[in-house]
N, C-alpha and C. Protein backbone atom coordinates (compact mmCIF):
# COMPACT_ATOMS: atom_id res chain seq x y z
N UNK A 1 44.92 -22.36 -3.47
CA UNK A 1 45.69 -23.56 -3.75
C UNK A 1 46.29 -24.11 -2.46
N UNK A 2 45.99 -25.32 -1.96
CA UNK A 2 46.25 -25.78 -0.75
C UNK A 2 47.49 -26.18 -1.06
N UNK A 3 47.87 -27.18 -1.78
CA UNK A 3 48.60 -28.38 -2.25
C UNK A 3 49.79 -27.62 -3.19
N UNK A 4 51.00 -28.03 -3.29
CA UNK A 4 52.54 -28.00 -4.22
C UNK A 4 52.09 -28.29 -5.36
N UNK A 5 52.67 -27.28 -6.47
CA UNK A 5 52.86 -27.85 -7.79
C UNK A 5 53.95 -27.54 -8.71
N UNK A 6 54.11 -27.61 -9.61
CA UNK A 6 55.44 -27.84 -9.90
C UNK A 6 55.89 -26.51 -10.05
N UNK A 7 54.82 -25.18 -10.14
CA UNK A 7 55.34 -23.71 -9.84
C UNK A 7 55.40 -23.08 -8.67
N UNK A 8 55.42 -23.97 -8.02
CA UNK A 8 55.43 -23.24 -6.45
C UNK A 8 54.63 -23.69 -5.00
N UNK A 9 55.04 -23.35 -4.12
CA UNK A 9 54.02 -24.34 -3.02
C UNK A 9 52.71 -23.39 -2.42
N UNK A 10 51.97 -25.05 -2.21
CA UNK A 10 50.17 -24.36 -1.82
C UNK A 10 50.57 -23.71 -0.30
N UNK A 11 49.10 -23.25 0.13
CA UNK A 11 48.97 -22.82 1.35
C UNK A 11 49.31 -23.59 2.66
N UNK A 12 49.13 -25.24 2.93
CA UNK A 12 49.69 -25.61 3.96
C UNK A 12 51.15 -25.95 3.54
N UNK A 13 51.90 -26.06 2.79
CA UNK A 13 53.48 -25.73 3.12
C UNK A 13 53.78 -24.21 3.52
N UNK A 14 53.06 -23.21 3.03
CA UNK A 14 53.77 -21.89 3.46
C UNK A 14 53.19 -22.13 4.94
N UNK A 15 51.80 -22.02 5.74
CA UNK A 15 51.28 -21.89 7.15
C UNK A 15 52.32 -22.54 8.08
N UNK A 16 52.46 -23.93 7.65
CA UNK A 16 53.30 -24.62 7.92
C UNK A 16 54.66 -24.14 8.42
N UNK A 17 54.99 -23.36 7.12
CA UNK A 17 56.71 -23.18 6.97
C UNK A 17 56.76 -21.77 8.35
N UNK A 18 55.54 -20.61 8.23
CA UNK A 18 55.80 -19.37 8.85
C UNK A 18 55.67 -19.63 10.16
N UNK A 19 54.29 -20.93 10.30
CA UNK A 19 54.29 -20.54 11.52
C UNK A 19 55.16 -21.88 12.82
N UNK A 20 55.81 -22.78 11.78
CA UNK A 20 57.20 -23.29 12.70
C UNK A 20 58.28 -22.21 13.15
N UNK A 21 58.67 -21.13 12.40
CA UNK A 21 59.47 -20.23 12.39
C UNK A 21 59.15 -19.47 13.57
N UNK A 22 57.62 -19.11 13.35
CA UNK A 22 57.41 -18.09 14.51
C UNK A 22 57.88 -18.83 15.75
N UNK A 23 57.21 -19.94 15.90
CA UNK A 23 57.29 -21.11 17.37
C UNK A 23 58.73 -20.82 17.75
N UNK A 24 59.46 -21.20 16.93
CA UNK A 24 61.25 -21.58 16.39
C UNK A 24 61.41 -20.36 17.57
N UNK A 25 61.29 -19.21 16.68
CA UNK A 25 61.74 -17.93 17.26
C UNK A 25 61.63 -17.27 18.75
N UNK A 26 60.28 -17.99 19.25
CA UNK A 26 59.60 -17.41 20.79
C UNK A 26 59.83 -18.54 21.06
N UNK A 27 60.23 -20.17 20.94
CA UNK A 27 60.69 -20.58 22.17
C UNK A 27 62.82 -20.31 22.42
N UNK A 28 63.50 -19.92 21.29
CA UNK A 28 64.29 -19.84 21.71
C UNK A 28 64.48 -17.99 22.71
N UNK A 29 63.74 -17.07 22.49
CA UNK A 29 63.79 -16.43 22.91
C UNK A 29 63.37 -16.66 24.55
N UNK A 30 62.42 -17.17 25.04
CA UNK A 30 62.05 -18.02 25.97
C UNK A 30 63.29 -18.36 26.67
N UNK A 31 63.62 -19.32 26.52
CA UNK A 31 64.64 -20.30 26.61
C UNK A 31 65.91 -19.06 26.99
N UNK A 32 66.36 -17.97 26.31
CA UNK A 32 67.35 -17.34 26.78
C UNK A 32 66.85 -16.61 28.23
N UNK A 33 65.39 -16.20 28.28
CA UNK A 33 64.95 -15.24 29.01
C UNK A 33 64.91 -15.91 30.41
N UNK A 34 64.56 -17.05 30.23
CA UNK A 34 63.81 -17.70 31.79
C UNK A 34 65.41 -18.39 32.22
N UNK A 35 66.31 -18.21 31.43
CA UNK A 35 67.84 -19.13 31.90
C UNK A 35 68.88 -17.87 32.00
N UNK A 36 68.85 -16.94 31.64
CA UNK A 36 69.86 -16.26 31.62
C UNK A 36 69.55 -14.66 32.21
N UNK A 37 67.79 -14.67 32.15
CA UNK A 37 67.85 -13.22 32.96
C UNK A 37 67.11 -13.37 33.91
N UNK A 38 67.89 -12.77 35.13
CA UNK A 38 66.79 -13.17 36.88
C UNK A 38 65.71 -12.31 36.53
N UNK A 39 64.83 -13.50 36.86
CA UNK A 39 63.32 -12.91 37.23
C UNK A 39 62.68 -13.55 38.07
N UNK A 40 61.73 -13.04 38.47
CA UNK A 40 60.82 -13.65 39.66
C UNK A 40 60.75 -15.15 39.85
N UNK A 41 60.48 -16.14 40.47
CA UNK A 41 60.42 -17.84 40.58
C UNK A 41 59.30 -17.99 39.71
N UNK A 42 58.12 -16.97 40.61
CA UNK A 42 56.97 -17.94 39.74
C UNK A 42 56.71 -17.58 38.36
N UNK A 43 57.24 -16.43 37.80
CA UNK A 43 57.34 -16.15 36.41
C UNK A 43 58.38 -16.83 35.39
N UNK A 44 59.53 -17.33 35.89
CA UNK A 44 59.96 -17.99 35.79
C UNK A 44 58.92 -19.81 35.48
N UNK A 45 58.75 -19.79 36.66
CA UNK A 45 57.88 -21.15 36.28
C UNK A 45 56.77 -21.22 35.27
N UNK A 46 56.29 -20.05 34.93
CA UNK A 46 54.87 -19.93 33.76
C UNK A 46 56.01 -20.03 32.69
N UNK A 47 57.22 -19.00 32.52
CA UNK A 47 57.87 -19.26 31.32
C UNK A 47 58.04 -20.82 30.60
N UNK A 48 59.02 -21.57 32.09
CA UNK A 48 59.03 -22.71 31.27
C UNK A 48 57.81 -23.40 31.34
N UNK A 49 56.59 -23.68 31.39
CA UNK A 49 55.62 -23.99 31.30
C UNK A 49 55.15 -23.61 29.66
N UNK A 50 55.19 -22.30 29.25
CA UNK A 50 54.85 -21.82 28.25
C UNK A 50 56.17 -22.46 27.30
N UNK A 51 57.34 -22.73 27.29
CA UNK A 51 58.37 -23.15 26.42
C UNK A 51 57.89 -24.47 26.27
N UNK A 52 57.82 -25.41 27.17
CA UNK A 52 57.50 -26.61 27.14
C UNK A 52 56.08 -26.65 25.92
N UNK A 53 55.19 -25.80 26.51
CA UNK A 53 54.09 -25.93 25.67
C UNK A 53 53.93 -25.92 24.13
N UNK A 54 54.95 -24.65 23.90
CA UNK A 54 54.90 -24.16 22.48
C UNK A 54 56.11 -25.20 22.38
N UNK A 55 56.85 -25.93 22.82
CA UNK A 55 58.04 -26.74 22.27
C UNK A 55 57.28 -28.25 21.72
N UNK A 56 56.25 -28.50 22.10
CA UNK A 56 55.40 -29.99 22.08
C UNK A 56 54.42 -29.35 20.82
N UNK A 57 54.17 -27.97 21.10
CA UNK A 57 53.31 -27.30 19.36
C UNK A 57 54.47 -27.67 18.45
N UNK A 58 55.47 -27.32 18.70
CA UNK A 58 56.58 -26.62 17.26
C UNK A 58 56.67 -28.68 17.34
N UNK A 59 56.80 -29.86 17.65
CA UNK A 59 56.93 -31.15 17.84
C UNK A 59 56.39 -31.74 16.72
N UNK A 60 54.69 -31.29 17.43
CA UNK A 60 53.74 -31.68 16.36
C UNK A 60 53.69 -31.16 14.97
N UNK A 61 53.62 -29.83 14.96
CA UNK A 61 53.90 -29.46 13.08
C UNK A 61 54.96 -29.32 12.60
N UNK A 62 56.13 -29.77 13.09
CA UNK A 62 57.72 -30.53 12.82
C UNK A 62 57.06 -31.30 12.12
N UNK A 63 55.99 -32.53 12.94
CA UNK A 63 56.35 -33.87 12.22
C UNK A 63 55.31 -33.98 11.50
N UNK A 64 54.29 -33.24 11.44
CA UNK A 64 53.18 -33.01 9.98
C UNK A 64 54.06 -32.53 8.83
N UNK A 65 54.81 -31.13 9.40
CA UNK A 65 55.77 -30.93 7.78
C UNK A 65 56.88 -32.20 7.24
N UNK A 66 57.25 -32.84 8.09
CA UNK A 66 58.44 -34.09 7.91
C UNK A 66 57.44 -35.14 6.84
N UNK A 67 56.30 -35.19 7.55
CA UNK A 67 55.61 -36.11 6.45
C UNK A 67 54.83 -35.80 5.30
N UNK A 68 54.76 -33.64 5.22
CA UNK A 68 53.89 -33.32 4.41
C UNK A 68 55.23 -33.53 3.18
N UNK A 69 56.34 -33.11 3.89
CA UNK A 69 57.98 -33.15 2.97
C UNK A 69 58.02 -34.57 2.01
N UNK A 70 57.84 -35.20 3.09
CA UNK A 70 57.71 -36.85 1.83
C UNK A 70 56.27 -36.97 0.84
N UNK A 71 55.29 -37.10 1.45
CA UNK A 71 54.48 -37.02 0.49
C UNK A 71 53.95 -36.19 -0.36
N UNK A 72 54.51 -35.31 -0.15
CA UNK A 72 53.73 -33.81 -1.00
C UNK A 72 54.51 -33.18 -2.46
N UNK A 73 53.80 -33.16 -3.17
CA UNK A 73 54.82 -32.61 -4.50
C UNK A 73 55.67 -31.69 -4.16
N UNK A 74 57.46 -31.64 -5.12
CA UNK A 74 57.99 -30.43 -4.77
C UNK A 74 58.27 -29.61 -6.12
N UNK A 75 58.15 -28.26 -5.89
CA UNK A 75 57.99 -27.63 -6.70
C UNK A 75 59.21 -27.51 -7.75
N UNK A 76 59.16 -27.05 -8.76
CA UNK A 76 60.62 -27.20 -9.51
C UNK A 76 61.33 -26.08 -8.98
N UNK A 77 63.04 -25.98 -9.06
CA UNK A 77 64.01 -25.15 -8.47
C UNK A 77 63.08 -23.72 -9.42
N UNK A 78 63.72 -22.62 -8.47
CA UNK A 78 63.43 -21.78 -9.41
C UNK A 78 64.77 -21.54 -10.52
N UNK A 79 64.42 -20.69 -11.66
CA UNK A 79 65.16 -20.92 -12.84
C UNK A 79 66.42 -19.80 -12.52
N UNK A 80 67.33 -20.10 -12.71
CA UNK A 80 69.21 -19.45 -12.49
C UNK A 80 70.06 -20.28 -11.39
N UNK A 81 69.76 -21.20 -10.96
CA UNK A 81 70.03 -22.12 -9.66
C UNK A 81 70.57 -22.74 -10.47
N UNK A 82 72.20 -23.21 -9.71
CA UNK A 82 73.11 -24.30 -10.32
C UNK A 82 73.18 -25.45 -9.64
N UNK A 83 72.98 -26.11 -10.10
CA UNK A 83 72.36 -27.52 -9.41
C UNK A 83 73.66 -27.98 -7.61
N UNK A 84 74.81 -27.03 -7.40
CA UNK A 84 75.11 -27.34 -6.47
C UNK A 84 74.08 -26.78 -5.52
N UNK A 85 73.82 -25.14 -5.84
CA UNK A 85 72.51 -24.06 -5.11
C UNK A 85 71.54 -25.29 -5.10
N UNK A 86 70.77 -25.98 -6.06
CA UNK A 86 69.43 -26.75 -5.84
C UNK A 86 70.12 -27.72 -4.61
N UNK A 87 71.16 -27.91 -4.74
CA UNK A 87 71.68 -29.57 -3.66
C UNK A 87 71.22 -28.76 -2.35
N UNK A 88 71.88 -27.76 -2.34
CA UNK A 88 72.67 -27.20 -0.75
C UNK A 88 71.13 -26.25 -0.37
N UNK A 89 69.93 -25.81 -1.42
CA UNK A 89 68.90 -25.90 -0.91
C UNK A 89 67.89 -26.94 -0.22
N UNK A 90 68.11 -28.03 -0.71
CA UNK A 90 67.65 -29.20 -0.20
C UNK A 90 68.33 -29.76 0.81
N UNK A 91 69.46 -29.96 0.86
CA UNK A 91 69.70 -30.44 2.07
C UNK A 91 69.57 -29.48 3.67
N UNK A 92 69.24 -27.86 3.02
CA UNK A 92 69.58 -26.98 4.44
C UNK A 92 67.72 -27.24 4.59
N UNK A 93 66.32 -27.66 3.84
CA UNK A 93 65.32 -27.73 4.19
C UNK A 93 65.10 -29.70 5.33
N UNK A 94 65.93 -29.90 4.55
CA UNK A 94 66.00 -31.15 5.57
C UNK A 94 66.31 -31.46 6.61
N UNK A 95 67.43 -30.58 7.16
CA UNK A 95 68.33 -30.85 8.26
C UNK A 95 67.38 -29.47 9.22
N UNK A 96 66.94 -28.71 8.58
CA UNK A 96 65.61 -27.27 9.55
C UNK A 96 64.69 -28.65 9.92
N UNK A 97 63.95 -29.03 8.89
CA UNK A 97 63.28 -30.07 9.43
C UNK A 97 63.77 -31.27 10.22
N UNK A 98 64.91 -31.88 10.10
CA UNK A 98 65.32 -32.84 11.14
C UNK A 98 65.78 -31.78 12.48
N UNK A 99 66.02 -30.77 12.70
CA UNK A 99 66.45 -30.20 14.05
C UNK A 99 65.40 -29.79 14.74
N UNK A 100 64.17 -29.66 13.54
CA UNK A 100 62.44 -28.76 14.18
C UNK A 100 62.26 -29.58 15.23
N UNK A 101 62.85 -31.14 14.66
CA UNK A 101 62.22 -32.71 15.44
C UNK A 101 62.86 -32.86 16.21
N UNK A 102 64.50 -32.57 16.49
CA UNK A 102 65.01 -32.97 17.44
C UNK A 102 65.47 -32.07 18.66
N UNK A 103 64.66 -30.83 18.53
CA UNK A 103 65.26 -30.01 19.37
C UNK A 103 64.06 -30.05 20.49
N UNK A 104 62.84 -30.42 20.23
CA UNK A 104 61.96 -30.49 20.99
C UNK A 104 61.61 -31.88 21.56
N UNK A 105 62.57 -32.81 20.89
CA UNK A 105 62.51 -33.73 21.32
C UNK A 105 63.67 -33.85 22.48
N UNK A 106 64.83 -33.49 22.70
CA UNK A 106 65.44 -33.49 23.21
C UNK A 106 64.99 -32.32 24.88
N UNK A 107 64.21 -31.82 24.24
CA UNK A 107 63.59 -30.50 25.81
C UNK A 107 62.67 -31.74 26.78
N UNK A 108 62.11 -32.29 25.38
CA UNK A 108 61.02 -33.47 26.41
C UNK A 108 61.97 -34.67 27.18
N UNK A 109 63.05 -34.75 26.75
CA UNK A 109 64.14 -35.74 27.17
C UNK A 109 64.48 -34.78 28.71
N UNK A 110 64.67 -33.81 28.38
CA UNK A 110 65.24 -32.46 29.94
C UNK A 110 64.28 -32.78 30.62
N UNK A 111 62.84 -33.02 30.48
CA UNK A 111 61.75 -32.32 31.52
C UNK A 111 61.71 -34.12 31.92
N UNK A 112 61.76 -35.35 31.21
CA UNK A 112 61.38 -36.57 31.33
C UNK A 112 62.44 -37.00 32.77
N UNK A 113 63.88 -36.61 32.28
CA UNK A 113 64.81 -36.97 33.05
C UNK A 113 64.89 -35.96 34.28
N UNK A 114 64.74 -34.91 34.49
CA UNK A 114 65.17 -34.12 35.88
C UNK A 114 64.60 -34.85 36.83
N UNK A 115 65.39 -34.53 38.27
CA UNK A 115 64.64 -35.27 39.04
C UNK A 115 63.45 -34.17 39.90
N UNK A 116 63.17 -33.27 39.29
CA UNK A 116 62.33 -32.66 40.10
C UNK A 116 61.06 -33.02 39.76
N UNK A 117 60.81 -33.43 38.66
CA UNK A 117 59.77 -34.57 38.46
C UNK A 117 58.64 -33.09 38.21
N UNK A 118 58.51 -32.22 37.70
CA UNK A 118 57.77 -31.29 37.20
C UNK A 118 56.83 -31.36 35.90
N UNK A 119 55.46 -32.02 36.43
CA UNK A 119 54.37 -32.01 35.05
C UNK A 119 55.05 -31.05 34.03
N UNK A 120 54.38 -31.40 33.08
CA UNK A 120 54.46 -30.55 31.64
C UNK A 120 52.63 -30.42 31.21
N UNK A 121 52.45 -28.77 31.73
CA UNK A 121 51.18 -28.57 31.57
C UNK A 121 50.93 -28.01 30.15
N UNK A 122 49.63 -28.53 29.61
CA UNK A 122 50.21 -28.06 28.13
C UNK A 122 49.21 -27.16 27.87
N UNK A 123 49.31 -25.92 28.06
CA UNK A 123 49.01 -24.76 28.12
C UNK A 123 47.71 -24.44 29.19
N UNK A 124 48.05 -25.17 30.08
CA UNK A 124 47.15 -25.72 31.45
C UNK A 124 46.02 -26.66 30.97
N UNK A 125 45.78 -27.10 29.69
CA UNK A 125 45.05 -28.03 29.32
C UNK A 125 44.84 -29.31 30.00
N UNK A 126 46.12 -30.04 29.91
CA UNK A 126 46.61 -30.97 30.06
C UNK A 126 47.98 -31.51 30.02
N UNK A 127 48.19 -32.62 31.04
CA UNK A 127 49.03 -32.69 31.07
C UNK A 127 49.88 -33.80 30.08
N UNK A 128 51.31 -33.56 29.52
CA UNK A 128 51.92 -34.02 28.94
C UNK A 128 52.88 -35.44 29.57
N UNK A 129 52.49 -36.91 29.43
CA UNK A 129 53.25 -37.38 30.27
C UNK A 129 54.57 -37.49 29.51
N UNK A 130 55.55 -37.54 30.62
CA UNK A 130 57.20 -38.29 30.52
C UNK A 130 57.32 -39.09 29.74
N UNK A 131 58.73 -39.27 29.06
CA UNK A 131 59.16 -40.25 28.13
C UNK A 131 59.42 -40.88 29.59
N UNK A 132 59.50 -42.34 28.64
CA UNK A 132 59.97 -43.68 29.62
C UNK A 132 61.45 -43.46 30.03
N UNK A 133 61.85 -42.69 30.70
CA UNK A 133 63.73 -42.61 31.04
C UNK A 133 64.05 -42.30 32.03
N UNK A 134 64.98 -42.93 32.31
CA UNK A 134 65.45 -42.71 33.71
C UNK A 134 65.82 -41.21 34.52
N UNK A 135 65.10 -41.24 35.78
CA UNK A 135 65.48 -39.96 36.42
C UNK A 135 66.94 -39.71 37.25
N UNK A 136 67.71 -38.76 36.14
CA UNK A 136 69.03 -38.90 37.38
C UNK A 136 69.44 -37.35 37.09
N UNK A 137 70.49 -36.75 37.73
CA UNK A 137 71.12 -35.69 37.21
C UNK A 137 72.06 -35.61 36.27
N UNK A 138 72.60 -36.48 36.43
CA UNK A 138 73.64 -36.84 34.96
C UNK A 138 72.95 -36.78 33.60
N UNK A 139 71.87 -37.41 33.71
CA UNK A 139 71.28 -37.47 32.36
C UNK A 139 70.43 -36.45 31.97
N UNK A 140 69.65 -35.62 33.20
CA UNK A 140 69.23 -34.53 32.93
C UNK A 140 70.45 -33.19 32.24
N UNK A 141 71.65 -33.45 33.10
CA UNK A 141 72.81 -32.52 32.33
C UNK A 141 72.67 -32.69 30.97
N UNK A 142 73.02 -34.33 30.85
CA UNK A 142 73.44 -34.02 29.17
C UNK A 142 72.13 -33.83 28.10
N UNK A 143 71.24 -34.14 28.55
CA UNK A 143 69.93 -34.10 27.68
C UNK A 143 69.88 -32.24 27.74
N UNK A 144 70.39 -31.64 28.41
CA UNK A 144 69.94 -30.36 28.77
C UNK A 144 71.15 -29.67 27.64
N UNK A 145 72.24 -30.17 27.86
CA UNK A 145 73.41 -29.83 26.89
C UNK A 145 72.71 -30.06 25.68
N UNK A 146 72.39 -31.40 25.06
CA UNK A 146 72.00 -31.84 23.81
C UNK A 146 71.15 -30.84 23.45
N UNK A 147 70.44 -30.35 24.14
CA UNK A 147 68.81 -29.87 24.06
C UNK A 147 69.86 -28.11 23.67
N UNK A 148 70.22 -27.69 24.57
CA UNK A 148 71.05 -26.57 23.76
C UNK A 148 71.58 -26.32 22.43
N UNK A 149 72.44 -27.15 22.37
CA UNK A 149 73.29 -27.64 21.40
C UNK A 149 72.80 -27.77 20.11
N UNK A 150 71.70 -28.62 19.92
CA UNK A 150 70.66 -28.33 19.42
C UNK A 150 70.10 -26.90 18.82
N UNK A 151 69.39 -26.42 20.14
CA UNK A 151 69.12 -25.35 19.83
C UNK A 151 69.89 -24.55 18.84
N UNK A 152 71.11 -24.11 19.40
CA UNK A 152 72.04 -23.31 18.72
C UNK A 152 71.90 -23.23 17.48
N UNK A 153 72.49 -24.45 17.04
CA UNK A 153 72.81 -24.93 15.39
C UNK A 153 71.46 -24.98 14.61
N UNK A 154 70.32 -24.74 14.89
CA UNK A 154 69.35 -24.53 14.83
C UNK A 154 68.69 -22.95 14.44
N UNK A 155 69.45 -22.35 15.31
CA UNK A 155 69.12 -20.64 15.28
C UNK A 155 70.40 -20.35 14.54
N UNK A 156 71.57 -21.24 13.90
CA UNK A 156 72.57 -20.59 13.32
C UNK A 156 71.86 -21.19 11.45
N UNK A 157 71.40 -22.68 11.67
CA UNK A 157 70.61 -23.04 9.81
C UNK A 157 69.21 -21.86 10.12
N UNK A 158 68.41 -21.54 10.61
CA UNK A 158 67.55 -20.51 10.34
C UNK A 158 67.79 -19.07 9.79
N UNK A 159 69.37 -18.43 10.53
CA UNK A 159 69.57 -16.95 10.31
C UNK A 159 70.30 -17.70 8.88
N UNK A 160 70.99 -18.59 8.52
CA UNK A 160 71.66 -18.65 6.77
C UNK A 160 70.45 -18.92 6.27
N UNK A 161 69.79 -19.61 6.71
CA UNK A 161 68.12 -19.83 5.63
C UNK A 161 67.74 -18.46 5.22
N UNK A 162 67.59 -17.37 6.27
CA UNK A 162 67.14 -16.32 6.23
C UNK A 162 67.68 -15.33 5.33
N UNK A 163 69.62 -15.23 5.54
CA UNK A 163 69.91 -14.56 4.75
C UNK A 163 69.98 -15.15 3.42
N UNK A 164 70.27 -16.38 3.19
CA UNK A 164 69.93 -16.56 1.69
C UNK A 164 68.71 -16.40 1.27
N UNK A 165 67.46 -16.48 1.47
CA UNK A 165 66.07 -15.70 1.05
C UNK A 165 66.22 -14.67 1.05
N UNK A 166 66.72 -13.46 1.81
CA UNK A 166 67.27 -12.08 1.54
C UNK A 166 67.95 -11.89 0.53
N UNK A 167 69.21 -12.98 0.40
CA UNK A 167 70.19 -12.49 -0.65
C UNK A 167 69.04 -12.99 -1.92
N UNK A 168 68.78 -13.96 -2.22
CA UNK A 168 67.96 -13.88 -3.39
C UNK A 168 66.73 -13.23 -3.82
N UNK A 169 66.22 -12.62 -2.76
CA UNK A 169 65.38 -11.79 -2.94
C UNK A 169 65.71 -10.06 -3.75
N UNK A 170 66.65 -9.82 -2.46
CA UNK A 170 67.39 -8.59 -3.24
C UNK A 170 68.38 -8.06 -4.25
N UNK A 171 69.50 -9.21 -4.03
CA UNK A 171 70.65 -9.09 -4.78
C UNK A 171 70.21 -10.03 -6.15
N UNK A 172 69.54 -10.94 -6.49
CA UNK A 172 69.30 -12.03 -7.38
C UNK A 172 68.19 -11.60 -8.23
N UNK A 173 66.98 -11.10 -7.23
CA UNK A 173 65.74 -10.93 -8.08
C UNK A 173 65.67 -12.08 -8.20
N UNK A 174 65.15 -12.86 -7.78
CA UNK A 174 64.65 -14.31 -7.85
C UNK A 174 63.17 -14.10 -7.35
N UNK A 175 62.21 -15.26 -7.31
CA UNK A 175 61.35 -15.75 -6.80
C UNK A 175 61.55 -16.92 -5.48
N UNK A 176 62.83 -16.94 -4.65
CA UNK A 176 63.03 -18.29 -3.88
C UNK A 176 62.10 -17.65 -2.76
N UNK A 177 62.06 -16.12 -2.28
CA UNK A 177 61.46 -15.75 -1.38
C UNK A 177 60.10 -15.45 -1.76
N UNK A 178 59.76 -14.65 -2.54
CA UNK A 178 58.19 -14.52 -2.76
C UNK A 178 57.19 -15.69 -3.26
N UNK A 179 57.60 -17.07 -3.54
CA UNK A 179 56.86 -18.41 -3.86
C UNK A 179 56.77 -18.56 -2.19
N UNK A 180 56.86 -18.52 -1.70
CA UNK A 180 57.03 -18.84 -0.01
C UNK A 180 55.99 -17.98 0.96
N UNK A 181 55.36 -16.43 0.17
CA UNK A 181 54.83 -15.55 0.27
C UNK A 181 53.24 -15.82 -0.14
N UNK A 182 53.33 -16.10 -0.96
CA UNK A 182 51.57 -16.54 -1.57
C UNK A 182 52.03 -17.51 -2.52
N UNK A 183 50.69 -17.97 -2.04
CA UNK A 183 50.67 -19.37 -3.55
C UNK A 183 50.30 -19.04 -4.48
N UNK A 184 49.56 -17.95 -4.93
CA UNK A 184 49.36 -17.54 -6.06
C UNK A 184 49.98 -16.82 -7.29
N UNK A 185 51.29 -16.45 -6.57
CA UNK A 185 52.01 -15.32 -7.04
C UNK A 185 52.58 -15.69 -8.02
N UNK A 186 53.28 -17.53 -8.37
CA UNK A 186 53.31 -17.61 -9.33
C UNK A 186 52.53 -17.51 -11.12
N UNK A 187 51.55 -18.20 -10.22
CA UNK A 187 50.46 -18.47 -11.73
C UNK A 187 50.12 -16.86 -11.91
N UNK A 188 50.04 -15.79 -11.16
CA UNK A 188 49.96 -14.57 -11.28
C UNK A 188 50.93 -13.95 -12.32
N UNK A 189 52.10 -14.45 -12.32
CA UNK A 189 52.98 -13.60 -13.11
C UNK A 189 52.93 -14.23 -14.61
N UNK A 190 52.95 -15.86 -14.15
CA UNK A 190 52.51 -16.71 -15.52
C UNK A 190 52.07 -16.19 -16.64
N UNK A 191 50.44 -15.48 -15.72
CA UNK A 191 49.42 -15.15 -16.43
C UNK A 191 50.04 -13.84 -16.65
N UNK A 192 50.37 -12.72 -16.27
CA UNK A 192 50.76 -11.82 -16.63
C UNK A 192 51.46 -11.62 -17.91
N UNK A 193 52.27 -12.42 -17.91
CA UNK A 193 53.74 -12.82 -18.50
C UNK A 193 52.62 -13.19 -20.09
N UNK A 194 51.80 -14.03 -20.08
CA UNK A 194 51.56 -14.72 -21.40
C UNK A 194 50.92 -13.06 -21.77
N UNK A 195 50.11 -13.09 -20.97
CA UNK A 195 48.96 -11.49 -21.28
C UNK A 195 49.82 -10.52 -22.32
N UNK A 196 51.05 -10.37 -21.62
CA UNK A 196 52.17 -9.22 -22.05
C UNK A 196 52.57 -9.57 -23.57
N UNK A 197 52.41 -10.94 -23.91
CA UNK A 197 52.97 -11.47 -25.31
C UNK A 197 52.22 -11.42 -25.76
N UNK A 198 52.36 -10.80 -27.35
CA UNK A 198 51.69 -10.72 -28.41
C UNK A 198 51.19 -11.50 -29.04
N UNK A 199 52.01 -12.27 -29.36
CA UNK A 199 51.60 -14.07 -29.68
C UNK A 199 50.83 -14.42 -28.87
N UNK A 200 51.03 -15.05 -27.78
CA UNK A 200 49.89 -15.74 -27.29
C UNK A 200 48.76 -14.80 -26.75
N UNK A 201 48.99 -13.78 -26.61
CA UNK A 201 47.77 -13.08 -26.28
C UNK A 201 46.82 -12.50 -27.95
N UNK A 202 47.12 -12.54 -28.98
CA UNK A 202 46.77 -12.85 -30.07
C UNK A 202 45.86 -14.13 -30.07
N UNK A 203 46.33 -15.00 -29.75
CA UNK A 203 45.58 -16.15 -29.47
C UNK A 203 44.16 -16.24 -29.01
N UNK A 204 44.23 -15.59 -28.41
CA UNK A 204 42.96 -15.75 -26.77
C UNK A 204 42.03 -14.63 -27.61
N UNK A 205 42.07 -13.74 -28.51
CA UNK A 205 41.53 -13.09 -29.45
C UNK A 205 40.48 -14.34 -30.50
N UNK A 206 38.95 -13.80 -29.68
CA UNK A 206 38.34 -14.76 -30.86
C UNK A 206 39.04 -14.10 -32.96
């Protein structure tokens, strides 16, 4: 099942969902490593080379999920959710997705504005050109702040995303985490579930 339905989501929302996360995860790890622990120059320079790279990946399937988010069916809440839980789930998938967009947008704002004027090789492929903006240090500061700042609040909605899929996983017994796991798992239990009833499995009895 590629595609959302009203029991749960297909295969490109989960690929989608795991492997922004992974990106999420190794460029902020990145990002602490090549800024905060001395290492060599030119390893240093492959790092941010490699952040930049995977930051213009995590860009692009930001904004495939932003538009798979609007056009794509969404599945119904799962069932024990009180419609403040359904609100405050929806709005924490919107604002992951508006920060996926703006945190990498704001790195390309850092690399556009510095004045060291340093290509963005994209994974030595090719090169990535500059936004149209002015080169100064001032603006490289604050784009560099933003671009943090960003970050942060970013790695702080991912670890509550995280522990609430934990907490409902373990403490709830829910399905919010395992629909996220395979697409099949619903119609799996579905089917289980009718199998187990007498009645309707009476039925299916020529």
């Amino acid at each position: 099942m590629l595609r959302n339905d009203r029991a749960g989501f297909g295969w490109v929302t989960i690929v989608l969902h795991w492997t922004i996360a992974v990106i999420i995860l190794a460029l902020l790890a990145l990002g602490f490593i090549m800024r905060r622990v001395p290492i060599d120059p030119a390893l240093q320079f492959s790092l941010y080379q490699w952040h930049k790279s995977l930051g213009f990946t995590a860009l692009g399937l930001a904004a495939i999920r932003a538009l798979w988010h609007v056009i794509e069916l969404r599945p119904q809440p799962p069932a024990g959710l009180s419609p403040l839980e359904q609100r405050a789930g929806s709005v924490t998938h919107i604002v992951l997705i508006g920060l996926a967009l703006a945190v990498p947008l704001a790195g390309w704002a850092v690399a556009s504005t510095s004045t060291l004027n340093i290509p963005s090789f994209y994974f030595n492929w090719f090169i990535i050109p500059h936004l149209l903006m002015a080169k100064s240090a001032p603006a490289e500061d604050f784009w560099t702040l933003v671009h943090m700042t960003l970050a942060y609040l970013l790695l702080a909605f991912v670890a509550f995303h995280a522990l609430a899929a934990l907490h409902h996983h373990f403490a709830r017994r829910d399905d919010v985490l395992v629909r996220m796991l395979s697409a099949g798992s619903h119609r799996r239990k579905r089917s289980q579930a009718a199998s187990a009833d007498p009645v309707i499995a009476g039925r299916k009895k020529p």
